[in-house]
C-alpha atoms as a PDB file:
ATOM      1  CA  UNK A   1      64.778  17.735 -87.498  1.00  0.00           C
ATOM      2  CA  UNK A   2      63.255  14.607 -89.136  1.00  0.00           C
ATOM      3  CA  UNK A   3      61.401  11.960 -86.765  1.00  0.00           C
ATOM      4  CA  UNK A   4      59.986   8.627 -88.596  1.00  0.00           C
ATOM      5  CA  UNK A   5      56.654   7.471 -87.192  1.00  0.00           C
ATOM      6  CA  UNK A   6      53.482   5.632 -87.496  1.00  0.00           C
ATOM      7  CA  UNK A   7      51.047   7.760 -88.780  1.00  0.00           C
ATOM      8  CA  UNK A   8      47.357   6.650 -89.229  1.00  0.00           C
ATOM      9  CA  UNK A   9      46.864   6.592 -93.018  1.00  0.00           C
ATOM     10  CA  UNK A  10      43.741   8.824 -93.671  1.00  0.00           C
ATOM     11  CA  UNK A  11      45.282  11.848 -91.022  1.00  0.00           C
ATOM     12  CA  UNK A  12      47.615  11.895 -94.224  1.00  0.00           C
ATOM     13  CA  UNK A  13      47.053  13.554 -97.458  1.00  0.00           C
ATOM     14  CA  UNK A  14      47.810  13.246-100.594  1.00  0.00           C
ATOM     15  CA  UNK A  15      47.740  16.995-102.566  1.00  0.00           C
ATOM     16  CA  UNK A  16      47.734  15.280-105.933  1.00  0.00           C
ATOM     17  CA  UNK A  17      45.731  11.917-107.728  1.00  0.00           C
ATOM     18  CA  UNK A  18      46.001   8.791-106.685  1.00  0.00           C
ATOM     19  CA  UNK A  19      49.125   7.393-108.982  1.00  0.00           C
ATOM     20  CA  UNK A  20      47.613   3.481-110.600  1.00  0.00           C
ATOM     21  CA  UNK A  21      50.751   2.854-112.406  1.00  0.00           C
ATOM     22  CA  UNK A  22      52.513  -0.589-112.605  1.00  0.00           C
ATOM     23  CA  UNK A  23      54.965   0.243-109.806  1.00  0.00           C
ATOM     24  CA  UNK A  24      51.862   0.991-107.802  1.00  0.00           C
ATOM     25  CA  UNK A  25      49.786  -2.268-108.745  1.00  0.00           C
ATOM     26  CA  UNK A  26      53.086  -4.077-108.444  1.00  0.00           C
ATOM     27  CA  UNK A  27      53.980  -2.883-104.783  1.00  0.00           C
ATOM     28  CA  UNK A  28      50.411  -3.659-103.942  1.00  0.00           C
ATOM     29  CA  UNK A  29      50.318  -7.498-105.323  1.00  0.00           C
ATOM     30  CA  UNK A  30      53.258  -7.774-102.992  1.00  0.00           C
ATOM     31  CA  UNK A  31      51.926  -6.357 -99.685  1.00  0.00           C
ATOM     32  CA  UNK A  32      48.595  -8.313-100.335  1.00  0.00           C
ATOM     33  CA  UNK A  33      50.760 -11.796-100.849  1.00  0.00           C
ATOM     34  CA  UNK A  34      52.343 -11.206 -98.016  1.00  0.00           C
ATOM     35  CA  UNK A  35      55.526 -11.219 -99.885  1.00  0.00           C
ATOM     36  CA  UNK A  36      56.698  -8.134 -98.718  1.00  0.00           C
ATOM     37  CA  UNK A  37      55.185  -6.277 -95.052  1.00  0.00           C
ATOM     38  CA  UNK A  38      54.952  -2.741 -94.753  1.00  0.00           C
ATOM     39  CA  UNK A  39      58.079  -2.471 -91.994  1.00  0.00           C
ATOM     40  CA  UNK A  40      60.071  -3.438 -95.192  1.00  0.00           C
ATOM     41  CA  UNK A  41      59.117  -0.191 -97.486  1.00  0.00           C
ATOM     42  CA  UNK A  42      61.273   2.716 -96.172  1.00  0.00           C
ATOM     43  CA  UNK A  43      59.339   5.724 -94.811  1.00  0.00           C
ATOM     44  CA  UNK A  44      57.341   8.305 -96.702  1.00  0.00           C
ATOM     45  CA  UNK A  45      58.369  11.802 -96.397  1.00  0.00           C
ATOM     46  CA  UNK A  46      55.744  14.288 -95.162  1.00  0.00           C
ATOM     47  CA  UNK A  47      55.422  17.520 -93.732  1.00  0.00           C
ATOM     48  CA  UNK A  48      53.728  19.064 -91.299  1.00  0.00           C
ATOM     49  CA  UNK A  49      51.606  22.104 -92.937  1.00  0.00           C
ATOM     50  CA  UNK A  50      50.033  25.082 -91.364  1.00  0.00           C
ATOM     51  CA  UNK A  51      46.551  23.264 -91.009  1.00  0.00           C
ATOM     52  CA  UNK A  52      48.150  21.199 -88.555  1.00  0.00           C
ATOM     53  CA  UNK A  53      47.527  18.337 -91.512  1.00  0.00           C
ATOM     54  CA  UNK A  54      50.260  16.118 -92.897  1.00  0.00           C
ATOM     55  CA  UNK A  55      50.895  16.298 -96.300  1.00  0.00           C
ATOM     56  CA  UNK A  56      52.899  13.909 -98.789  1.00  0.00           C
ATOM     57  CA  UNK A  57      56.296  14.939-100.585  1.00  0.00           C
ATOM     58  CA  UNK A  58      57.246  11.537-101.320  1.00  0.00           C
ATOM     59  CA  UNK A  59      56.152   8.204-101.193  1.00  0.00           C
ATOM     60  CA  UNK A  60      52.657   8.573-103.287  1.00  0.00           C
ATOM     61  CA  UNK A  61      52.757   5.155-104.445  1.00  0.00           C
ATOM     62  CA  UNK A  62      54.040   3.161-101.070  1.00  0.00           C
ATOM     63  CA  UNK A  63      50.832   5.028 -99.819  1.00  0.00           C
ATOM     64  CA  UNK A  64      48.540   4.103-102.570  1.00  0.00           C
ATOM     65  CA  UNK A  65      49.530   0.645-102.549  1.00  0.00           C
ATOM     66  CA  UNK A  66      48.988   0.451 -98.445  1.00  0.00           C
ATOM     67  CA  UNK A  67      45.271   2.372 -99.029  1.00  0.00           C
ATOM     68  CA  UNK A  68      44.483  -0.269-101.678  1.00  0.00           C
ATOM     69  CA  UNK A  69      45.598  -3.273 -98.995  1.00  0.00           C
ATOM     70  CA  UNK A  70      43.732  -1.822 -96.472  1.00  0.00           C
ATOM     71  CA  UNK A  71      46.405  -1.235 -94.412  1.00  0.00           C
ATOM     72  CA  UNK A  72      45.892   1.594 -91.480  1.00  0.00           C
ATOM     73  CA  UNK A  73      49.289   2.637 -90.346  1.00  0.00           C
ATOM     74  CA  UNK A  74      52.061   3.962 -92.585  1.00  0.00           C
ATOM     75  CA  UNK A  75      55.926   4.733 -91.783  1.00  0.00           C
ATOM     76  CA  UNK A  76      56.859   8.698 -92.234  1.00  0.00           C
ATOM     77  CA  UNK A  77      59.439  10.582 -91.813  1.00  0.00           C
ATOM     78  CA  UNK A  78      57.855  13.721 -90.893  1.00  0.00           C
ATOM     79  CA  UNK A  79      59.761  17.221 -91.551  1.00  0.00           C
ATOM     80  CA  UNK A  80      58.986  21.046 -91.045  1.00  0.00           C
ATOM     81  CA  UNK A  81      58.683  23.038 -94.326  1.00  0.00           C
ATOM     82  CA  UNK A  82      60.742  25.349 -95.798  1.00  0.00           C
ATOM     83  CA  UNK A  83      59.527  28.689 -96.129  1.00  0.00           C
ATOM     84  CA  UNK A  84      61.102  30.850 -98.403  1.00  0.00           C
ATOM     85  CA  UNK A  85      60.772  34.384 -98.028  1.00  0.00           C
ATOM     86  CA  UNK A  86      60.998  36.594-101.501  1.00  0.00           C
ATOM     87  CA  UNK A  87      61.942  40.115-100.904  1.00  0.00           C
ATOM     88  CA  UNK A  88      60.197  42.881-103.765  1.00  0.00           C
ATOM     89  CA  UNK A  89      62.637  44.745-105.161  1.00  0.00           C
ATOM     90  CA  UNK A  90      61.476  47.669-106.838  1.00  0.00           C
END
C-alpha cells in the first residue's frame, strides 16, 4: 500500500551524500524563480524503516534541490519495505 503525503523535510533522510549535480542546481534555479512550485515535482519515494524514520529510495535530487530553497514540506509516496528472507542451505 503506497500513500503520498507531506512530510516535513528534515523527519526524512537521506542514507547517501547530498547529489550537487547539474540536474540538482538546475531543479533548484527553478523552484527559487518561482518557475516551477514544489506541487509540480512528482512525489519522492520513501520507506518507512524499523527506526520508525523515513528513508529515501528515490527522489535524492527533488529533495536536495527543496533543502537548498529552504523549502519545509516535501511530497512522498511512502511504502513498507521488502524484507527478504534467505534460507541457509547447508
Amino acid at each position: 500500500m503506497k500513500n503520498i503525503v507531506w512530510l516535513h523535510i528534515h523527519s526524512v533522510k537521506i542514507i547517501d551524500t547530498f547529489p550537487l549535480n547539474r540536474k540538482t542546481m538546475e531543479l533548484a534555479i527553478k523552484l527559487w524563480n518561482g518557475e516551477i512550485t514544489p506541487d509540480d515535482l512528482p512525489p519522492i519515494k520513501v520507506f518507512l524503516d524499523d527506526n520508525g524514520t523515513h528513508q529515501i529510495k528515490d527522489g535524492r535530487s527533488r529533495y536536495t534541490a527543496l533543502r537548498l530553497c529552504g523549502f519545509d514540506k516535501i511530497k512522498c509516496r511512502v511504502s513498507k519495505p521488502i524484507h527478504i528472507k534467505i534460507k541457509n542451505k547447508i
